[in-house]
PDB file of N, CA and C in Angstrom:
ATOM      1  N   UNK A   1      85.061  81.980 107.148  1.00  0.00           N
ATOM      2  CA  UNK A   1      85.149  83.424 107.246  1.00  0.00           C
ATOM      3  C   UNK A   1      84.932  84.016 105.850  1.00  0.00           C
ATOM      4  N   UNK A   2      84.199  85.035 105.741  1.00  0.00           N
ATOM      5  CA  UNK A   2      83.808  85.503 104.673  1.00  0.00           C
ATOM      6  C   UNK A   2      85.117  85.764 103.693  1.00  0.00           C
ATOM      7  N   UNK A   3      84.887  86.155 102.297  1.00  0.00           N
ATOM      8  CA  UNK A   3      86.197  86.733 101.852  1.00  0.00           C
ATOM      9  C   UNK A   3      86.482  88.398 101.903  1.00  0.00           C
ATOM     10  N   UNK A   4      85.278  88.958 101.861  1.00  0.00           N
ATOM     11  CA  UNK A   4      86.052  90.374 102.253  1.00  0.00           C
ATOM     12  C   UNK A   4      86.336  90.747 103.926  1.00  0.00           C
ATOM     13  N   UNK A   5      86.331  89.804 104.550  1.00  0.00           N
ATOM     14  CA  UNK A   5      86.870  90.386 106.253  1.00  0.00           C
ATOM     15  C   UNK A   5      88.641  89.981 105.928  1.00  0.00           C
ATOM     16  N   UNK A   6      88.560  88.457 105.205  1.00  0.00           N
ATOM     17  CA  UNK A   6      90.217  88.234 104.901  1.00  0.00           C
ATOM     18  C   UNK A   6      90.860  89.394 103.798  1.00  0.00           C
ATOM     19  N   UNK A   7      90.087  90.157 102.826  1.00  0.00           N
ATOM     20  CA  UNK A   7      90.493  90.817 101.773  1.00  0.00           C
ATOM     21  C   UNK A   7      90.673  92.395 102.962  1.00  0.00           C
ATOM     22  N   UNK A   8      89.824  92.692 103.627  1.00  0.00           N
ATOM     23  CA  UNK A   8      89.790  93.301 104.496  1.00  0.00           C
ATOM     24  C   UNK A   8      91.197  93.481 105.362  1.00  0.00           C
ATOM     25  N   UNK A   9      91.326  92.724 106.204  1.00  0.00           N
ATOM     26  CA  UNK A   9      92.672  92.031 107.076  1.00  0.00           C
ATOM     27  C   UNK A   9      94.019  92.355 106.448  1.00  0.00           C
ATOM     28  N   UNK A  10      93.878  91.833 105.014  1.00  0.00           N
ATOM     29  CA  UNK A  10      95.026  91.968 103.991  1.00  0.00           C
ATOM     30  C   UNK A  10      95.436  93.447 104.050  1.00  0.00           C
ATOM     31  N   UNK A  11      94.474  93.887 103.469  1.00  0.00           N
ATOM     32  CA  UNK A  11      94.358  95.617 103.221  1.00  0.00           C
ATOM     33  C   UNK A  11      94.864  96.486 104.272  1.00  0.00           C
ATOM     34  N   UNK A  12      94.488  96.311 105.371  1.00  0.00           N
ATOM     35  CA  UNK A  12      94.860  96.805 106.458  1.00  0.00           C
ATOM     36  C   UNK A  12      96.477  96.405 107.171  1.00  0.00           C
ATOM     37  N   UNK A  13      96.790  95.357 107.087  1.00  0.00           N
ATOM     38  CA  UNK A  13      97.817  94.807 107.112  1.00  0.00           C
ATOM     39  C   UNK A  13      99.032  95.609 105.890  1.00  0.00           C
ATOM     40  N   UNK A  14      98.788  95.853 105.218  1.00  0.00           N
ATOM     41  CA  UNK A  14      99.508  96.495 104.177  1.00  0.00           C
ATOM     42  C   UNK A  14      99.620  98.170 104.267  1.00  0.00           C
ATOM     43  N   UNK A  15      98.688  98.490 104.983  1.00  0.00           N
ATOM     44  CA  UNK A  15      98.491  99.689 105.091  1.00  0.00           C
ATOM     45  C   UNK A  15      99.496 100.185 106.144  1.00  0.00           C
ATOM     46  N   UNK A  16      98.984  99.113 106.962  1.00  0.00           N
ATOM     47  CA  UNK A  16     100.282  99.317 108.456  1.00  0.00           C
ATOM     48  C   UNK A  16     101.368  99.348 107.949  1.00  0.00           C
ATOM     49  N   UNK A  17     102.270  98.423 107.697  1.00  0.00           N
ATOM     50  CA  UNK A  17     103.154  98.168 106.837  1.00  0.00           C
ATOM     51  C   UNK A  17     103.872  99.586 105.942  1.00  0.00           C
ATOM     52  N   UNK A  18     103.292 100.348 105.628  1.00  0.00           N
ATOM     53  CA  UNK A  18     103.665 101.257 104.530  1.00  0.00           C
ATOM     54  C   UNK A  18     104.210 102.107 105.500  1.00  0.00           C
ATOM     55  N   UNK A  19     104.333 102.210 106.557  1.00  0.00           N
ATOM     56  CA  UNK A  19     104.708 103.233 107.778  1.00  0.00           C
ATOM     57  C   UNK A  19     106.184 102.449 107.761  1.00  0.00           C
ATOM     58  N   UNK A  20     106.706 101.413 107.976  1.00  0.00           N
ATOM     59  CA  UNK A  20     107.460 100.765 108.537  1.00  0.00           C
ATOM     60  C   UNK A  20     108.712 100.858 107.301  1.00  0.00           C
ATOM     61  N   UNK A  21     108.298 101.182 106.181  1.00  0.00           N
ATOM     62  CA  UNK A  21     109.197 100.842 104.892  1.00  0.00           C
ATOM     63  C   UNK A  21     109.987 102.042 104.608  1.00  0.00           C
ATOM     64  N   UNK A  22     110.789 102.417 103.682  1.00  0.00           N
ATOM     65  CA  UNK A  22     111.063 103.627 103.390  1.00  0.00           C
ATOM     66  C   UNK A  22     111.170 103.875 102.114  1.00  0.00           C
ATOM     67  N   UNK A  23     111.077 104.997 101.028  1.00  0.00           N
ATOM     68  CA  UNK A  23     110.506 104.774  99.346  1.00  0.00           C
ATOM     69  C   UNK A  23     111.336 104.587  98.627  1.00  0.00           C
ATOM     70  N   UNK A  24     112.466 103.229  99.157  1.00  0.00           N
ATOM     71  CA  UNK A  24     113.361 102.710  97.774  1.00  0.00           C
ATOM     72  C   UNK A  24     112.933 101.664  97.411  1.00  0.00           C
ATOM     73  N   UNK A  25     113.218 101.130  96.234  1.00  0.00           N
ATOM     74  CA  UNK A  25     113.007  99.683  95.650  1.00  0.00           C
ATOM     75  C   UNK A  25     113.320  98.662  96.607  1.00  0.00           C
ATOM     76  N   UNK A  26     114.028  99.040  97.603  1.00  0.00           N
ATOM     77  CA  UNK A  26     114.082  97.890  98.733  1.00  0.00           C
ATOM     78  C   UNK A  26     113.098  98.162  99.323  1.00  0.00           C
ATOM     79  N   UNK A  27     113.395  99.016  99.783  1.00  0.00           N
ATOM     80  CA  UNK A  27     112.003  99.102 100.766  1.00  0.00           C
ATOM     81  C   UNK A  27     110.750  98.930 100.196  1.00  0.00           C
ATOM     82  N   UNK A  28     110.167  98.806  99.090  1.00  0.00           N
ATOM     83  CA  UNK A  28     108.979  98.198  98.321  1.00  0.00           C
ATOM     84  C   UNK A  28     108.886  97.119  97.880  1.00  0.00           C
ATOM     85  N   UNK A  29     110.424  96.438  98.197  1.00  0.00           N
ATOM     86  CA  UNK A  29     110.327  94.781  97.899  1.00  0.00           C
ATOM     87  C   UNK A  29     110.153  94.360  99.410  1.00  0.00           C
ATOM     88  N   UNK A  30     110.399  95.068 100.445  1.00  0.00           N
ATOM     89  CA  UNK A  30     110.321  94.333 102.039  1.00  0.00           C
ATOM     90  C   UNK A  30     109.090  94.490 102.135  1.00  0.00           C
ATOM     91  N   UNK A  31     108.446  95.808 101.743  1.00  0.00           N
ATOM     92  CA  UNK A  31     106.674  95.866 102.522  1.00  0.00           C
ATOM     93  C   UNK A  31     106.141  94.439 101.460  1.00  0.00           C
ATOM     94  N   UNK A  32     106.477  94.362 100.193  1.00  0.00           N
ATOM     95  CA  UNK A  32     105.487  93.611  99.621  1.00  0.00           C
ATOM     96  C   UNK A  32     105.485  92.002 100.741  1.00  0.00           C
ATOM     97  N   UNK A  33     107.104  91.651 100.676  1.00  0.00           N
ATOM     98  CA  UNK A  33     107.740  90.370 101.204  1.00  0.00           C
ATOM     99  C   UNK A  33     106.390  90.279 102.671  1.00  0.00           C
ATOM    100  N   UNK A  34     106.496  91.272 103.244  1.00  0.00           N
ATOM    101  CA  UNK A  34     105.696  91.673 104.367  1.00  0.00           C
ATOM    102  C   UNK A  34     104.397  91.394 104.640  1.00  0.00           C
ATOM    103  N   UNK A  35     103.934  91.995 103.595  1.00  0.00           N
ATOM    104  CA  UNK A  35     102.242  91.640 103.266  1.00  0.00           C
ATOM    105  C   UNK A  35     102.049  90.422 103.327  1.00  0.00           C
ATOM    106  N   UNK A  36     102.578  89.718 102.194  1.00  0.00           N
ATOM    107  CA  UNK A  36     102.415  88.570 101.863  1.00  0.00           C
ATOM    108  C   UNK A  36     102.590  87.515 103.317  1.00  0.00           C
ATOM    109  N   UNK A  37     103.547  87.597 104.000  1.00  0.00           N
ATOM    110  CA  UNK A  37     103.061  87.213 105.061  1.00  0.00           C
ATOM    111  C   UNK A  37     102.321  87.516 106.391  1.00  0.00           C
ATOM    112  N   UNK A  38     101.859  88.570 106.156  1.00  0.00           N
ATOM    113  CA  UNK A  38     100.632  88.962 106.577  1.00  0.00           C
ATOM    114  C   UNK A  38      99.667  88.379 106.048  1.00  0.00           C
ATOM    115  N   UNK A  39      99.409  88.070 105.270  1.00  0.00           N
ATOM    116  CA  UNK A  39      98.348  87.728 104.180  1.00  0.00           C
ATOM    117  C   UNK A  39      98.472  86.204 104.536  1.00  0.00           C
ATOM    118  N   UNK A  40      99.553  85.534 104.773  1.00  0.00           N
ATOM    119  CA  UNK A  40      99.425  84.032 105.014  1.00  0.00           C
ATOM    120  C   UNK A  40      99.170  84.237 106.568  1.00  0.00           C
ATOM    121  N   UNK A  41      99.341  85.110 107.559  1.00  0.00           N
ATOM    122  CA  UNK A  41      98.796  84.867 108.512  1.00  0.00           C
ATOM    123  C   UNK A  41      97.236  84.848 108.933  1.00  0.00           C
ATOM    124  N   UNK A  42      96.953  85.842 107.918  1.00  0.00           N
ATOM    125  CA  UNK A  42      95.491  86.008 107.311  1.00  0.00           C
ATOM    126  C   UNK A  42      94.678  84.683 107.097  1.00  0.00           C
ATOM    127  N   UNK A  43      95.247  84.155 106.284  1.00  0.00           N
ATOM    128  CA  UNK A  43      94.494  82.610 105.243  1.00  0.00           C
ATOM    129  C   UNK A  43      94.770  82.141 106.743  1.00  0.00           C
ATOM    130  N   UNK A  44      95.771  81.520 107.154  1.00  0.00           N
ATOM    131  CA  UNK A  44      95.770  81.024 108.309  1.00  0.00           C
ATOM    132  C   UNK A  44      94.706  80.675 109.632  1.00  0.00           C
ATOM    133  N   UNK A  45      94.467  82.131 110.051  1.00  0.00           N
ATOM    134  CA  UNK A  45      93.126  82.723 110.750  1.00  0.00           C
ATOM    135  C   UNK A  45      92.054  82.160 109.891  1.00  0.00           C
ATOM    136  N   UNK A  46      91.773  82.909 108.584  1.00  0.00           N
ATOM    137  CA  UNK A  46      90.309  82.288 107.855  1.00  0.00           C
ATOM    138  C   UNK A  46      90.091  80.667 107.905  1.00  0.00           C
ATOM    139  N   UNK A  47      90.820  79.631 108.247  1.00  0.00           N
ATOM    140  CA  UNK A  47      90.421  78.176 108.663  1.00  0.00           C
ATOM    141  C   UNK A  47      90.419  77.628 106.792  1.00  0.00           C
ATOM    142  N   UNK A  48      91.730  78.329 106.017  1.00  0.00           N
ATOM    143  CA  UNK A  48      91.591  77.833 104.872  1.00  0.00           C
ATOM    144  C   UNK A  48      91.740  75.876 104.663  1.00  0.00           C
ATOM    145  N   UNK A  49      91.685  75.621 103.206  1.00  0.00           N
ATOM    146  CA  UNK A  49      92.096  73.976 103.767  1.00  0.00           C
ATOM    147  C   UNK A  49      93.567  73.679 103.761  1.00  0.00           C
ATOM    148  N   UNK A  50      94.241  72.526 103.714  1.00  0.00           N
ATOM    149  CA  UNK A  50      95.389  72.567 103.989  1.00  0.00           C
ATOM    150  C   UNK A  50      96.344  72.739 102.788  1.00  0.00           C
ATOM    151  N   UNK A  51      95.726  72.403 101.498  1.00  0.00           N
ATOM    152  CA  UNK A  51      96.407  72.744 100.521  1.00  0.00           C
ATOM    153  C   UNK A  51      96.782  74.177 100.305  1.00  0.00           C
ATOM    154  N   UNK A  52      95.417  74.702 100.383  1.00  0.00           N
ATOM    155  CA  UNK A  52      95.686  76.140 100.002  1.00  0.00           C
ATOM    156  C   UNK A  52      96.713  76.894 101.015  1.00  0.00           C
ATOM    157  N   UNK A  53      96.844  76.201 102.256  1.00  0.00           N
ATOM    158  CA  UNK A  53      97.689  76.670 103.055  1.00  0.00           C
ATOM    159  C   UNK A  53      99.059  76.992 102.693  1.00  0.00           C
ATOM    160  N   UNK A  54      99.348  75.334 101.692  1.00  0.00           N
ATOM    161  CA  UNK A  54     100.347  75.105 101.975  1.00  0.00           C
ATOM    162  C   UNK A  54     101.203  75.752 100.597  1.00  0.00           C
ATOM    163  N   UNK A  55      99.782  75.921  99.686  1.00  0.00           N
ATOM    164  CA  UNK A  55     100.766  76.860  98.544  1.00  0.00           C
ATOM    165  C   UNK A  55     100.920  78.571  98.786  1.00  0.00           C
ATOM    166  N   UNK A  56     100.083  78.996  99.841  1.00  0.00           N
ATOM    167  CA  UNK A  56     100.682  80.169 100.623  1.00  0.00           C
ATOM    168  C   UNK A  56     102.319  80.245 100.914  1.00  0.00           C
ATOM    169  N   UNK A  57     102.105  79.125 101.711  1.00  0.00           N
ATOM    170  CA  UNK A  57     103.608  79.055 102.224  1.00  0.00           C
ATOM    171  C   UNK A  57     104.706  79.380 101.504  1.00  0.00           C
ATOM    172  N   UNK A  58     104.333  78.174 100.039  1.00  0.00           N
ATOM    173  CA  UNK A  58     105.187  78.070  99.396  1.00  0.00           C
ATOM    174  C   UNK A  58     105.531  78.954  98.643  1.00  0.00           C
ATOM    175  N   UNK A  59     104.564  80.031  98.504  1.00  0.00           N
ATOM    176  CA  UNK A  59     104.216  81.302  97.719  1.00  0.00           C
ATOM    177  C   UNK A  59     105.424  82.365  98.831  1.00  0.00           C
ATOM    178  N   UNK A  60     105.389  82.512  99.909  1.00  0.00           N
ATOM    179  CA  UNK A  60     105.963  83.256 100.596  1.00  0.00           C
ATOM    180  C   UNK A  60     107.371  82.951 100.949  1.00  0.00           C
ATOM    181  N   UNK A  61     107.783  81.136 101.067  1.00  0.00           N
ATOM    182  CA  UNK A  61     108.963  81.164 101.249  1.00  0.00           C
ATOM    183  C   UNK A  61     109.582  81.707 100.037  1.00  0.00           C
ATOM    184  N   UNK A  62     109.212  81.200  99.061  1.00  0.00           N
ATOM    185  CA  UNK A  62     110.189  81.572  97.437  1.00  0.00           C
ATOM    186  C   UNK A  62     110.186  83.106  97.468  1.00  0.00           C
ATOM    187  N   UNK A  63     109.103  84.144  98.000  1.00  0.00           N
ATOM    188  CA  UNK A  63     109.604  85.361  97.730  1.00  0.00           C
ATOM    189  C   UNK A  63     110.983  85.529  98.812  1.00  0.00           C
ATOM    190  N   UNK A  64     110.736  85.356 100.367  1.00  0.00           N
ATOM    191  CA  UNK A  64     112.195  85.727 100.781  1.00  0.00           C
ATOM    192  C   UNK A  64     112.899  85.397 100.485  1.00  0.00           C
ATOM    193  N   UNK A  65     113.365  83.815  99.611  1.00  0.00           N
ATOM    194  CA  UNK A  65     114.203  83.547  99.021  1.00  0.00           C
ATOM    195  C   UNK A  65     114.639  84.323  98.140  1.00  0.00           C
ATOM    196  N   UNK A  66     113.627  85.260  97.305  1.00  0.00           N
ATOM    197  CA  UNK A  66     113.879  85.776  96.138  1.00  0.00           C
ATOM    198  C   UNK A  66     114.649  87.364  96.514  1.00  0.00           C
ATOM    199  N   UNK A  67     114.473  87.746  97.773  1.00  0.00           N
ATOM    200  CA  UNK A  67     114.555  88.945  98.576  1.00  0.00           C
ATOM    201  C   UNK A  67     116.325  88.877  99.354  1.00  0.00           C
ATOM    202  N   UNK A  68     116.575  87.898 100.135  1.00  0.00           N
ATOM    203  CA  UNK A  68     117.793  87.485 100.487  1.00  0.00           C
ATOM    204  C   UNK A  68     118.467  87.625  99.271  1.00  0.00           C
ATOM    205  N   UNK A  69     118.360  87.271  98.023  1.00  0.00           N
ATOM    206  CA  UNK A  69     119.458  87.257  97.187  1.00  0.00           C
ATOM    207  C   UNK A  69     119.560  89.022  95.992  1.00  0.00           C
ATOM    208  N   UNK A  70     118.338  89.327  96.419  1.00  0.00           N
ATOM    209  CA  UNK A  70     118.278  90.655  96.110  1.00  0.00           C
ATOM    210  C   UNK A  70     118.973  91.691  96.722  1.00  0.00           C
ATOM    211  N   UNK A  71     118.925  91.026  98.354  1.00  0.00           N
ATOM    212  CA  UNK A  71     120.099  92.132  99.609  1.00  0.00           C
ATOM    213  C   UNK A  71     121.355  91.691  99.452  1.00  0.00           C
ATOM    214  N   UNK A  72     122.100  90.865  98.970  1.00  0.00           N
ATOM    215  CA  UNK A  72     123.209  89.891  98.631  1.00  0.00           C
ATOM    216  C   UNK A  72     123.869  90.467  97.458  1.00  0.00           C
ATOM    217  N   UNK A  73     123.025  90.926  96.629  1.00  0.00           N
ATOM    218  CA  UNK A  73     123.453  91.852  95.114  1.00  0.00           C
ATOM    219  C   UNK A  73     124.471  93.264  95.672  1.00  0.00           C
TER     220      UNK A  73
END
């Protein structure tokens, strides 16, 4: 799949997203948390290889990790 239909996907995905949030620093750490897995559902769809998959993942679990302890504060 090309890269601007996935850069595309992303974009739009984020866009949606901005409806759903509300304009505090939380709420701009959830849309981002958000995207980002949007964005791995994205790579996902594009038939990336499995590495790159898998540092998505790893890219997205560590942010909710990083997010849970931010709502915990």
């Amino acid at each position: 799949m090309p890269d601007f239909i996935v850069a595309l996907g992303a974009s739009l995905i984020c866009y949606l997203l901005t409806w759903l949030t509300d304009e505090t620093i939380g709420g701009l750490i959830l849309l981002v948390g958000l995207n980002a897995l949007g964005l791995m559902g994205v790579i996902y769809v594009a038939g990336l290889s499995k590495e790159e998959k898998k540092i998505a993942k790893r890219m997205c679990v560590g942010f909710i990790e990083k997010y849970k302890i931010y709502r915990n504060q």
